[in-house]
Protein backbone atom coordinates (compact mmCIF):
# COMPACT_ATOMS: atom_id res chain seq x y z
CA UNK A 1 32.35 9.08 -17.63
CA UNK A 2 28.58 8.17 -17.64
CA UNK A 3 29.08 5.49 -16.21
CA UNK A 4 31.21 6.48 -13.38
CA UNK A 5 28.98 9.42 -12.90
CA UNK A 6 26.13 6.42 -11.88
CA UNK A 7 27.85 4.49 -9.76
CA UNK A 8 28.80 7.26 -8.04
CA UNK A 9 25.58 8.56 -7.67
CA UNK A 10 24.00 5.31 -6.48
CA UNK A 11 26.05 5.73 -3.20
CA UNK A 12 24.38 8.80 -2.76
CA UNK A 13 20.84 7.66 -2.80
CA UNK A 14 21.41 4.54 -0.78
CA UNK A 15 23.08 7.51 1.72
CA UNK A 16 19.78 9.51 0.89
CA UNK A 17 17.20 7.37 1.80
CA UNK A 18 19.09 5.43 4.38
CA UNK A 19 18.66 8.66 6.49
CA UNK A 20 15.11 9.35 5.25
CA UNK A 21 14.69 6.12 6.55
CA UNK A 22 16.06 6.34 10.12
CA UNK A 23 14.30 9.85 10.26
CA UNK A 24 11.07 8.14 9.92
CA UNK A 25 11.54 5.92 12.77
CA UNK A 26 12.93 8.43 14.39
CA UNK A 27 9.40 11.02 14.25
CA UNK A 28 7.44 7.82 15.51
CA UNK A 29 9.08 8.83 19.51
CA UNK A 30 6.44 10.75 21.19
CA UNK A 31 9.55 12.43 23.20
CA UNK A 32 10.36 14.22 20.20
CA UNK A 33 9.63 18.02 20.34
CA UNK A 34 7.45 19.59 17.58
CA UNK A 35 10.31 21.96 16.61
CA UNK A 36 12.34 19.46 15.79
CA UNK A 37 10.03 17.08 14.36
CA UNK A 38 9.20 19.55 11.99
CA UNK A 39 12.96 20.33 11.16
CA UNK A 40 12.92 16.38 10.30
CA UNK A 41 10.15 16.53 8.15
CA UNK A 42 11.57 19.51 6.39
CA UNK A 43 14.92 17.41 6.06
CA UNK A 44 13.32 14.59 4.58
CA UNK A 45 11.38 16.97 1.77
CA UNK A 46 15.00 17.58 0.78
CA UNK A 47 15.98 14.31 0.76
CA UNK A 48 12.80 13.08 -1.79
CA UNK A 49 14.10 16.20 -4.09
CA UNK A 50 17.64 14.97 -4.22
CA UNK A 51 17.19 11.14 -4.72
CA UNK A 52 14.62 12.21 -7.38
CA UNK A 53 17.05 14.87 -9.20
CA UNK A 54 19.63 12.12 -8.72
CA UNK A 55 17.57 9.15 -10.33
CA UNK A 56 16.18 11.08 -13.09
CA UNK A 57 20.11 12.34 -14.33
CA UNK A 58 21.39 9.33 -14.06
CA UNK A 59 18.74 8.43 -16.66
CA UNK A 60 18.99 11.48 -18.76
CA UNK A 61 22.87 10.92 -19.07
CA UNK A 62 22.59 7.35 -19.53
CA UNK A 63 19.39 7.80 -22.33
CA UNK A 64 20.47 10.66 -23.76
CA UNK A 65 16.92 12.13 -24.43
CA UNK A 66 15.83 15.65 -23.51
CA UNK A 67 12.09 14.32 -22.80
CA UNK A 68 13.30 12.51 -19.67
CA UNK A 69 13.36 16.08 -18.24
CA UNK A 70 9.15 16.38 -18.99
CA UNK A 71 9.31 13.21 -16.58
CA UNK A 72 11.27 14.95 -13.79
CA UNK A 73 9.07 17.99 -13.91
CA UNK A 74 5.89 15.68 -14.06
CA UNK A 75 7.22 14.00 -10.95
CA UNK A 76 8.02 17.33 -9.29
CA UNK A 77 4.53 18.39 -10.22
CA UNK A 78 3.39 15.68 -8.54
CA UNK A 79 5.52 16.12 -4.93
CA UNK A 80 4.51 20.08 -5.26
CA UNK A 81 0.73 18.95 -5.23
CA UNK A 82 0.52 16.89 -2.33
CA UNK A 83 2.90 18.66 -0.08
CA UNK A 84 1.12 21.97 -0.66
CA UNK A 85 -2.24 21.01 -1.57
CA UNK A 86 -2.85 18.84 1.11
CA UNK A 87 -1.04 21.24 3.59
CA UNK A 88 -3.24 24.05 2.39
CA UNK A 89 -6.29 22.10 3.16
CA UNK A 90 -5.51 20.05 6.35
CA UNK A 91 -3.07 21.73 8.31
CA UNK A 92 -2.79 19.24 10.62
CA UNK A 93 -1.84 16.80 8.68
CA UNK A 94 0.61 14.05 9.47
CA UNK A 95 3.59 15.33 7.57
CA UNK A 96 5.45 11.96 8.09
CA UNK A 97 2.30 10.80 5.84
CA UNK A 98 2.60 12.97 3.30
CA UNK A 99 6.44 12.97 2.82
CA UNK A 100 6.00 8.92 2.55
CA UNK A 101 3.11 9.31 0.09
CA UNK A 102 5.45 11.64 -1.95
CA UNK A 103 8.41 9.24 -1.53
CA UNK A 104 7.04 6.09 -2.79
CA UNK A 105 5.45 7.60 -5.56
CA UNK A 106 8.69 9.27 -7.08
CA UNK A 107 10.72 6.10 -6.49
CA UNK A 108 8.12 4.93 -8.53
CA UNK A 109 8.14 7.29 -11.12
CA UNK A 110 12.24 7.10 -11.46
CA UNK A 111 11.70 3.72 -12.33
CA UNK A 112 9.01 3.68 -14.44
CA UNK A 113 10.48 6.34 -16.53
CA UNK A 114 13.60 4.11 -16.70
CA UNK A 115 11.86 1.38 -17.41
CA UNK A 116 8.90 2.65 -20.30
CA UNK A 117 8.28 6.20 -20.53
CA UNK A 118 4.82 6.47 -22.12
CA UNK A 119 3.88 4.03 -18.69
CA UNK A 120 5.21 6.90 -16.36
CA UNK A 121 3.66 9.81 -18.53
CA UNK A 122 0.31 7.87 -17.56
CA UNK A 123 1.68 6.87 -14.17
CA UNK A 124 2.02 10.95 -13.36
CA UNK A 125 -1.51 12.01 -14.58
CA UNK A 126 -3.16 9.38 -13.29
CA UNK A 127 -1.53 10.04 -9.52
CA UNK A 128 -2.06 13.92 -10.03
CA UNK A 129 -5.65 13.41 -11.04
CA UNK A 130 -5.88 10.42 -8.04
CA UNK A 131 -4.47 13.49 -5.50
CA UNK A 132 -6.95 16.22 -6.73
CA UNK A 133 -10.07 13.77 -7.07
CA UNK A 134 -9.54 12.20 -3.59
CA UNK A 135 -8.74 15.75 -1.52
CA UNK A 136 -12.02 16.21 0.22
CA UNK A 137 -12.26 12.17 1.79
CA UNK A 138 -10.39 13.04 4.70
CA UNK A 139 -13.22 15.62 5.20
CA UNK A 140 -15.65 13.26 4.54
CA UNK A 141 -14.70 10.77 6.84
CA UNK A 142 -14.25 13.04 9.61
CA UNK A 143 -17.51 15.06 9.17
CA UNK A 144 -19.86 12.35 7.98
CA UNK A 145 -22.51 10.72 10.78
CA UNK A 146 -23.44 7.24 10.01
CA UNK A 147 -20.71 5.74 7.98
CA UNK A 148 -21.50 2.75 10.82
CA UNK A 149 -24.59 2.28 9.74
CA UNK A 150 -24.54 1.16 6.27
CA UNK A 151 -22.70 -2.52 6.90
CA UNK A 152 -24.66 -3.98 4.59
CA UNK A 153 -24.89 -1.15 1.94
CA UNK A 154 -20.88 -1.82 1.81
CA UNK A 155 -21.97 -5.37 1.52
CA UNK A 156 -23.94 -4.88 -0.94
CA UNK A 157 -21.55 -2.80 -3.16
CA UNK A 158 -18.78 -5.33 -2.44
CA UNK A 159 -20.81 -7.97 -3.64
CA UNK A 160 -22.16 -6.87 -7.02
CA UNK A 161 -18.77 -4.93 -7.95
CA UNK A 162 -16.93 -8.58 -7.72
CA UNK A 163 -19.51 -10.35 -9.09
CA UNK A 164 -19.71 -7.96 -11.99
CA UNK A 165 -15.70 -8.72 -12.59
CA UNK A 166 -16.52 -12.36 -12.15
CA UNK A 167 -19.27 -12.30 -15.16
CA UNK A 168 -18.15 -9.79 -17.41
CA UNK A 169 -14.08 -9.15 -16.64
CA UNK A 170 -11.51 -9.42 -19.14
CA UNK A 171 -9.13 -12.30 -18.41
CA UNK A 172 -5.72 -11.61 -17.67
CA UNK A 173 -2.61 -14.13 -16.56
CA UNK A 174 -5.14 -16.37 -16.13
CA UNK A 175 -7.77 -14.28 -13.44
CA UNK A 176 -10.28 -12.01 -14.12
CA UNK A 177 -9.09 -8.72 -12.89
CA UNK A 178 -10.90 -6.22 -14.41
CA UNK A 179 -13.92 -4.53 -15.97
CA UNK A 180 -14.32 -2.23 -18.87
CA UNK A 181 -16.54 1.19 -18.28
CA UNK A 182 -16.47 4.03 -20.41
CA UNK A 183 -13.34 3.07 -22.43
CA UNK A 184 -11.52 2.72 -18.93
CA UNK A 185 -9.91 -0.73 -17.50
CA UNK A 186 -10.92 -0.89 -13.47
CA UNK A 187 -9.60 -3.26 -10.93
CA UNK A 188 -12.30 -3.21 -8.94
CA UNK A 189 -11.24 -5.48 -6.32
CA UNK A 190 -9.02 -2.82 -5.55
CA UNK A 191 -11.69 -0.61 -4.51
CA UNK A 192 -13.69 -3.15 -2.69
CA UNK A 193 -10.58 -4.21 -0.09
CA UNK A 194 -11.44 -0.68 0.99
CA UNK A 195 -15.45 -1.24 1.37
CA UNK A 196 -15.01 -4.43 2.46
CA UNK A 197 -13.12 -3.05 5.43
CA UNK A 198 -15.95 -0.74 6.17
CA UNK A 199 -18.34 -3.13 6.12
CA UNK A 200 -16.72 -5.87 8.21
CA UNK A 201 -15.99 -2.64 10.79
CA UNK A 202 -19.63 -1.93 10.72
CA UNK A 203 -20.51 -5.25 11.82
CA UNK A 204 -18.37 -5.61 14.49
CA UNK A 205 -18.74 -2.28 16.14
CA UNK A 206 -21.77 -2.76 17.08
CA UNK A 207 -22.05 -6.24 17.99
CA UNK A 208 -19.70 -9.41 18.05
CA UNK A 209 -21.97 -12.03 19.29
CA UNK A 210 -22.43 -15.25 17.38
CA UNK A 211 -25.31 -14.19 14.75
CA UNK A 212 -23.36 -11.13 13.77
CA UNK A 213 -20.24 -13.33 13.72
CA UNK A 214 -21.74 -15.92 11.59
CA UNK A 215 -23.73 -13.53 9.32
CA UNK A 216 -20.48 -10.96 9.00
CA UNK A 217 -18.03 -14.10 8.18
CA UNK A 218 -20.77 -15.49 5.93
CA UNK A 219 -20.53 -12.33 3.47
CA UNK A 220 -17.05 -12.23 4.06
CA UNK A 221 -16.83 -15.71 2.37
CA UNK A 222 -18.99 -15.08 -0.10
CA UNK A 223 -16.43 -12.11 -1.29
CA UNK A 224 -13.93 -14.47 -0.66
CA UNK A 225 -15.35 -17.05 -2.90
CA UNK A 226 -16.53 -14.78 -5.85
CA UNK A 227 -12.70 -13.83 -6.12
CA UNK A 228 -11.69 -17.59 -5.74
CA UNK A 229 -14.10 -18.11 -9.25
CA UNK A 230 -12.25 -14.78 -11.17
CA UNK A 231 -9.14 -17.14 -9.84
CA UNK A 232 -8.08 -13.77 -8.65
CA UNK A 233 -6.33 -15.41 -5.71
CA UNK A 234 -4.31 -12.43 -4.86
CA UNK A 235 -6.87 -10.44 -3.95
CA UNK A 236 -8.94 -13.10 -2.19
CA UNK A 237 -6.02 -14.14 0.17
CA UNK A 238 -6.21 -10.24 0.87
CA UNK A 239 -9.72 -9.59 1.81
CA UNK A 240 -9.47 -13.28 3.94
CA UNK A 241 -5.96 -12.18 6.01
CA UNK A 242 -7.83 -8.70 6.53
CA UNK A 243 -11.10 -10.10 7.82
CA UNK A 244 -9.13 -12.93 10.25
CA UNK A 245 -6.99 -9.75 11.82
CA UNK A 246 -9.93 -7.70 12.12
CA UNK A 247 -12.31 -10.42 13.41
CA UNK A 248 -9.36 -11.62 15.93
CA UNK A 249 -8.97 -8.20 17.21
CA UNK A 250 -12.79 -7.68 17.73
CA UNK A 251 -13.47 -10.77 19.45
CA UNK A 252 -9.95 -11.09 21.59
CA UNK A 253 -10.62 -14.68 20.75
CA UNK A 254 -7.49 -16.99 19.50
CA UNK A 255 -9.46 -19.99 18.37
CA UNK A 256 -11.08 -17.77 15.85
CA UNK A 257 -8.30 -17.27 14.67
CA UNK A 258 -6.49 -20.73 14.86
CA UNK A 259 -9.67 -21.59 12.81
CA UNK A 260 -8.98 -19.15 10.00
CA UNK A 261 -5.95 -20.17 9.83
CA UNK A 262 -6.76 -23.96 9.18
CA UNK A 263 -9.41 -22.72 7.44
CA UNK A 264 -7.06 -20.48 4.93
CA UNK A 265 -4.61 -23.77 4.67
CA UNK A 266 -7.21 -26.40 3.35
CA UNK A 267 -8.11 -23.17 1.28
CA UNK A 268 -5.00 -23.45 -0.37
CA UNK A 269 -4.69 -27.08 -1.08
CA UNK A 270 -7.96 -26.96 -2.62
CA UNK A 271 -7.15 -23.68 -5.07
CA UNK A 272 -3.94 -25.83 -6.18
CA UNK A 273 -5.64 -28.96 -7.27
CA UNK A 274 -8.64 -26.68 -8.35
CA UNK A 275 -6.32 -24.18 -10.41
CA UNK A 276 -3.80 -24.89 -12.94
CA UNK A 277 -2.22 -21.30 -12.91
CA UNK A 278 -1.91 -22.12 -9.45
CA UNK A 279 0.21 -24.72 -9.67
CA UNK A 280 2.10 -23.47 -12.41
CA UNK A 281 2.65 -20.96 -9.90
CA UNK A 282 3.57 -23.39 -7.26
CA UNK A 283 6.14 -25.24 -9.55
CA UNK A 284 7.60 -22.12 -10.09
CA UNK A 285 7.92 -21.19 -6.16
CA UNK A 286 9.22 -24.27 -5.20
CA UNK A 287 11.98 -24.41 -7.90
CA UNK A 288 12.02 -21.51 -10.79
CA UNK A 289 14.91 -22.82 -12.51
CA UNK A 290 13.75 -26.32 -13.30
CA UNK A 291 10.57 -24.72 -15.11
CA UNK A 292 12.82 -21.14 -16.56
CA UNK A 293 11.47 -22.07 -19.91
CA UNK A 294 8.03 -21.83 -19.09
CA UNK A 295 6.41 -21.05 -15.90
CA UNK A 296 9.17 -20.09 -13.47
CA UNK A 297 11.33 -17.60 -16.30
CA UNK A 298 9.21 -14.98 -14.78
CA UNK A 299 10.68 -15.63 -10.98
CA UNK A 300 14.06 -16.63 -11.90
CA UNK A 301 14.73 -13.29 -13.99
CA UNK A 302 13.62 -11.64 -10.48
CA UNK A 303 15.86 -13.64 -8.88
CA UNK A 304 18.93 -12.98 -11.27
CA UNK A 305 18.20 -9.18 -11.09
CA UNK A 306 18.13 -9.15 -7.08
CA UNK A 307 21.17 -11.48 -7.13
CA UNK A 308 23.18 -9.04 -9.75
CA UNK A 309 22.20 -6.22 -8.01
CA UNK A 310 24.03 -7.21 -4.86
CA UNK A 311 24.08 -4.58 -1.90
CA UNK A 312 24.43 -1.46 -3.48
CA UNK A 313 22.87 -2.33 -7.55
CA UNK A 314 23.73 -1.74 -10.52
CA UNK A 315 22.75 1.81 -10.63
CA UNK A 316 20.13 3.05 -12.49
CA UNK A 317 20.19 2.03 -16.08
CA UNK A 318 22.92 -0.47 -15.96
CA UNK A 319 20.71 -3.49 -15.00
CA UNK A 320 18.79 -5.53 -17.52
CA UNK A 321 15.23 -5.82 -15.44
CA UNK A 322 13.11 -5.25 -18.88
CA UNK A 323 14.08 -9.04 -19.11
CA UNK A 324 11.54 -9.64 -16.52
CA UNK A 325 7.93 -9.80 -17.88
CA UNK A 326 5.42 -7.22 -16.05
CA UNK A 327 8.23 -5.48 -14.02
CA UNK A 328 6.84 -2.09 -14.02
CA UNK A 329 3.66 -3.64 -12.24
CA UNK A 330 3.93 -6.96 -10.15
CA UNK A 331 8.11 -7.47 -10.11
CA UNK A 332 8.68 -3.62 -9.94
CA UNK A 333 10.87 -3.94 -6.39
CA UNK A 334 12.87 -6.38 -7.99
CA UNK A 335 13.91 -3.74 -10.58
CA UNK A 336 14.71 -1.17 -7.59
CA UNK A 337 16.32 -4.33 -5.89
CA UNK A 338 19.10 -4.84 -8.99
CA UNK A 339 19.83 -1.01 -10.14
CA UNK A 340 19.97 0.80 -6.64
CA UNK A 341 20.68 -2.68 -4.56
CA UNK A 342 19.41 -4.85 -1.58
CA UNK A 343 20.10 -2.02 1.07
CA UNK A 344 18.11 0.62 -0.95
CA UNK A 345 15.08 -2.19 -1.32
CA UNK A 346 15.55 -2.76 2.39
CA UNK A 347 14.95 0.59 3.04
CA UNK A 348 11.72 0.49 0.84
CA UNK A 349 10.30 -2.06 2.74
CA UNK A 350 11.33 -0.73 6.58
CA UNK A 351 9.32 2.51 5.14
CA UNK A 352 6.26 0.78 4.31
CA UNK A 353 6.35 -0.61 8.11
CA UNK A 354 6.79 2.97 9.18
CA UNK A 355 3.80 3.86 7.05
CA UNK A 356 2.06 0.77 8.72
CA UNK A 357 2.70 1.62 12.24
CA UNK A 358 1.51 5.24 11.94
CA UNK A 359 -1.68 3.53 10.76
CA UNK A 360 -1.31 1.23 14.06
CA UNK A 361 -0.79 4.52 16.48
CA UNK A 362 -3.61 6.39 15.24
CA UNK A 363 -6.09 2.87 15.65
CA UNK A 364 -5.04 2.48 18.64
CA UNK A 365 -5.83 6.40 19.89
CA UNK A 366 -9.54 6.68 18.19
CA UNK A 367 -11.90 5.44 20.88
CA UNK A 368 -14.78 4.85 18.66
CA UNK A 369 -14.84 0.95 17.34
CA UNK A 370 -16.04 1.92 13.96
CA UNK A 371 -13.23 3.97 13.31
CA UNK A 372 -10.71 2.14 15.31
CA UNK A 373 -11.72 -0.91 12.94
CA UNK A 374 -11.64 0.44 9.57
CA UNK A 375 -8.09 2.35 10.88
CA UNK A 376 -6.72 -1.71 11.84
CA UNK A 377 -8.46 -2.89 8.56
CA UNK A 378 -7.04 -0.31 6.28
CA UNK A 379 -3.74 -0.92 8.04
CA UNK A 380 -3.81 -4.54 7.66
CA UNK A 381 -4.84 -4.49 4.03
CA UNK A 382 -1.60 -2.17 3.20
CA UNK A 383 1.10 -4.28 4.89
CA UNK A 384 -0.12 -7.40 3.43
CA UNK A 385 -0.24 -6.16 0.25
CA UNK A 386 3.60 -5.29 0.50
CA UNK A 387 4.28 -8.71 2.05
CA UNK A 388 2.63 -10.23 -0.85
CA UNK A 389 4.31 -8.39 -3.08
CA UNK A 390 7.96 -8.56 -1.44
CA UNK A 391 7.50 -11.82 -0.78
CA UNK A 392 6.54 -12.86 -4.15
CA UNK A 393 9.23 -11.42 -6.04
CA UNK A 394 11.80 -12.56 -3.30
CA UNK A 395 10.38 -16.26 -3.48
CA UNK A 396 9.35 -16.29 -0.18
CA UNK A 397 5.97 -17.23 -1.09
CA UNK A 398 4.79 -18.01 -4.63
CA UNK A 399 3.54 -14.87 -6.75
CA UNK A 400 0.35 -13.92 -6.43
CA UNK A 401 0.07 -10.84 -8.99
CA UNK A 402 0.00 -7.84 -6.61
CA UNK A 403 1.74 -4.50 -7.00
CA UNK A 404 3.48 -2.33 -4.92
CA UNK A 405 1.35 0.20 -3.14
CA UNK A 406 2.17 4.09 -4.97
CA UNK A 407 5.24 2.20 -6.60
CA UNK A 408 4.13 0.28 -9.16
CA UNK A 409 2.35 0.69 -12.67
CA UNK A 410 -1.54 1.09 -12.25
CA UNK A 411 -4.58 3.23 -12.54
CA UNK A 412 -6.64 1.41 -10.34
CA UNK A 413 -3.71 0.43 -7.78
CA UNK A 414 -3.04 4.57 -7.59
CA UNK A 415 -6.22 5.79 -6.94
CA UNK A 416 -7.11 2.82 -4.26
CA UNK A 417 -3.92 3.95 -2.50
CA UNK A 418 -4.53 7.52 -2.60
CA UNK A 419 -7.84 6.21 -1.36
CA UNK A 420 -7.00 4.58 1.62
CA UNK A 421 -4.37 6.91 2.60
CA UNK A 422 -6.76 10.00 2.55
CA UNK A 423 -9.16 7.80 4.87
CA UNK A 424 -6.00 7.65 6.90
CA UNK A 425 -5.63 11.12 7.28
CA UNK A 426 -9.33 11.72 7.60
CA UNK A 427 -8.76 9.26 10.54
CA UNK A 428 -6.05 11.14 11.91
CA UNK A 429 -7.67 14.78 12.19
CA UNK A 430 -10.65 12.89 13.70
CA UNK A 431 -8.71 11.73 16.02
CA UNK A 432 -7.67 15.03 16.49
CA UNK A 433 -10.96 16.29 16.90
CA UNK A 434 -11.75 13.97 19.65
CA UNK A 435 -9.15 15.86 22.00
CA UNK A 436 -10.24 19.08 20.40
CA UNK A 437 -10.70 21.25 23.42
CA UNK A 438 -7.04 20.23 25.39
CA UNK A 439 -4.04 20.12 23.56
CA UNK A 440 -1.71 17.61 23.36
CA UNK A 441 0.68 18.51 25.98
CA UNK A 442 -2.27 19.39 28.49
CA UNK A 443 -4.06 15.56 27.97
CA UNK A 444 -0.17 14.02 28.48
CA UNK A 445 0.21 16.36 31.84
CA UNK A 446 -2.95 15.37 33.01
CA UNK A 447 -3.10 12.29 35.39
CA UNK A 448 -4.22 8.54 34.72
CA UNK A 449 -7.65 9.25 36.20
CA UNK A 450 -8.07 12.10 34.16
CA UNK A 451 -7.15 10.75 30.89
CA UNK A 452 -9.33 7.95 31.52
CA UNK A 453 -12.28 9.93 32.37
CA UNK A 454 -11.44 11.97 29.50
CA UNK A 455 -11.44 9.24 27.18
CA UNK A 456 -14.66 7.61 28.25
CA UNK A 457 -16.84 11.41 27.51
CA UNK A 458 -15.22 11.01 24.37
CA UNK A 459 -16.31 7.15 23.57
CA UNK A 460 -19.96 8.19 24.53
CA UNK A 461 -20.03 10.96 22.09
């Protein structure tokens, strides 16, 4: 009965977020009126509640433990506080953001409480806390004068966080990851991707002739580099991919980045003859199942849980992804990918692209470079994260260690994330505030000319 119960239900969340997920493309069309975009966004708040109540009963009934109900409230607790905390305090918030914010985070927390309990207990605090502590950045960022002017502050900061990790980080999987302060364990690379972006969008901004190219990409290496000795390649292919797109985009110049590029390749060759995790790594990538016993049991366990999990899974708590080592952090979609199958994990991913081109259309409409920048930057550094993740687990590239944005296990990963998505919707209302004194509706009425005169006043400002 159990059983059938679950792989009934699984049909139901695939139907679930399947919709969620065409609704989100959907609220991207300007042509959309607000009435109905907010019936949407109401529709979709359902739809988070149900796949949530869904996932967590099909774990109660297939665990048979009262406690998993402390989970479901804990990740109810969790949607309540960002869709009315953050609605109380910015009221012009992007609700697409938010609903997406609240989505990943309780897919994660189904499957976390599926997959180790005590993990998701600390997975819900630490996100609650994360929301709370991070409420008043989007104020920050659009209040604060002269977050342009401190380029080399953020340089600075970068620098000595990194290097910090590089002298005195505990190793793990063969990198350094991450440093020990006051009894807590902190990725700080994970905080730097986000002043790293400021600082390269400082640079920039104000100039982009060949000094401040060659002094900017200068620093940039030498974060690059600092990672490269922690042999946290991960990260370093991160903060390199972010600087080429933002450094291509400032410049309009393809032979930077052609140069990057070649640059990033030799890169490569060197870290594998350099590296032996690397290679191990490598071995793995190329083919898992000739090295299952050592090095590539990791990715072929990924690979039989995707591949058993077919279209439409398992359902939840009838796959065996605890057989893969560090699935509730690095190989967490390819737990999703086995119990609620490939279309489900497709619809995970085509989400994340939503989230990414909501970053994209509010770049795009901020007129000052700074902001523009760290918008692009910010943007960048999300999707490639999730392609280095996805891809990873999917052995489309070989693993490089890096969790799933909101999904996956981590303190430091959280609080990044909620990070960088409050800067997002700091970014937003100052966008907002730009256009302050016309509404939306009057600026689309008005004609080319005026739009265009409108928009230089506001670049001068």
């Amino acid at each position: 009965m159990v059983t059938a119960f679950i792989q009934i239900s699984k049909y139901l969340v695939i139907i679930l977020f399947a919709v969620y997920t065409s609704q989100s493309f959907s609220s991207l069309s300007s042509k959309k009126p607000d009435s109905e975009r907010k019936a949407l966004f109401a529709s979709q708040r359902v739809e988070i509640f149900l796949i949530t109540l869904v996932g967590f009963l099909d774990i109660l009934l297939e665990q048979q433990q009262a406690a998993i109900l402390v989970y479901f409230l804990l990740a109810m607790a969790l949607f309540i506080c960002i869709q009315s905390v953050y609605s109380m305090f910015y009221h012009n918030a992007p609700r697409i953001l938010l609903n997406h914010m609240c989505m990943f985070l309780c897919i994660g927390m189904v499957m976390l409480t599926r997959l180790d309990q005590d993990l998701a207990r600390k997975q819900a605090i630490i996100a609650i806390v994360s929301a709370l502590a991070t409420l008043l950045i989007p104020v920050i960022i659009k209040k604060a004068n002269g977050l342009d002017k401190l380029g080399w502050v953020y340089a600075g900061i970068g620098i000595v966080s990194l290097g910090a990790v590089a002298v005195l980080g505990s190793v793990s999987y063969g990198a350094k990851l991450s440093l020990s302060i006051g009894g807590f364990s902190l990725q700080l690379s994970e905080f730097v991707k986000i002043i790293f972006v400021f600082f390269v969008a400082s640079m920039f901004s104000r100039a982009t002739d060949r000094k401040t190219i060659l002094l900017t990409t200068v620093v940039a290496m030498l974060h690059v580099l600092i990672l490269v000795a922690s042999t946290d390649l991960g990260a370093a292919l991160l903060f390199f991919m972010v600087y080429l797109v933002m450094l291509y985009v400032s410049t309009r110049k393809a032979r930077y980045l052609l140069g990057g590029l070649l640059l990033g390749a030799v890169g490569s060759v060197a870290a594998y003859f350099l590296f032996y995790h690397v290679r191990v790594r490598v071995q793995a990538w190329k083919d898992p199942f000739s090295v299952i016993e050592t090095g590539g049991y990791q990715l072929s366990q990924s690979l039989f849980a995707i591949g058993s999990g077919g279209w439409f899974g398992t359902g939840i708590g009838l796959g065996r992804p605890d057989l893969i080592p560090v699935v509730e952090q690095d190989f967490i979609f390819s737990a999703i990918s086995e119990e609620l199958g490939a279309i489900f994990a497709i619809c995970l991913v085509l989400v994340c692209l939503c989230c990414f081109f909501i970053i994209l259309n509010i770049a795009m409409q901020i007129h000052r470079p700074f902001y523009k920048l760290v918008a692009l930057g910010l943007g960048t550094d999300y999707i490639f994260q999730v392609f280095l993740t996805v891809g990873g687990v999917t052995k489309f590239i070989p693993s490089t260690g890096v969790t799933l944005p909101f999904v996956s296990y981590g303190g430091s990963s959280v609080l990044s994330t909620f990070i960088l998505f409050n800067i997002i919707l700091g970014l937003y209302l100052f966008r907002e505030s730009e256009y302050g004194h016309l509404s939306k509706e009057k600026f689309q009425k008005a004609g080319p000319a005026s739009q265009r005169g409108l928009r230089r006043s506001v670049s001068r400002k």
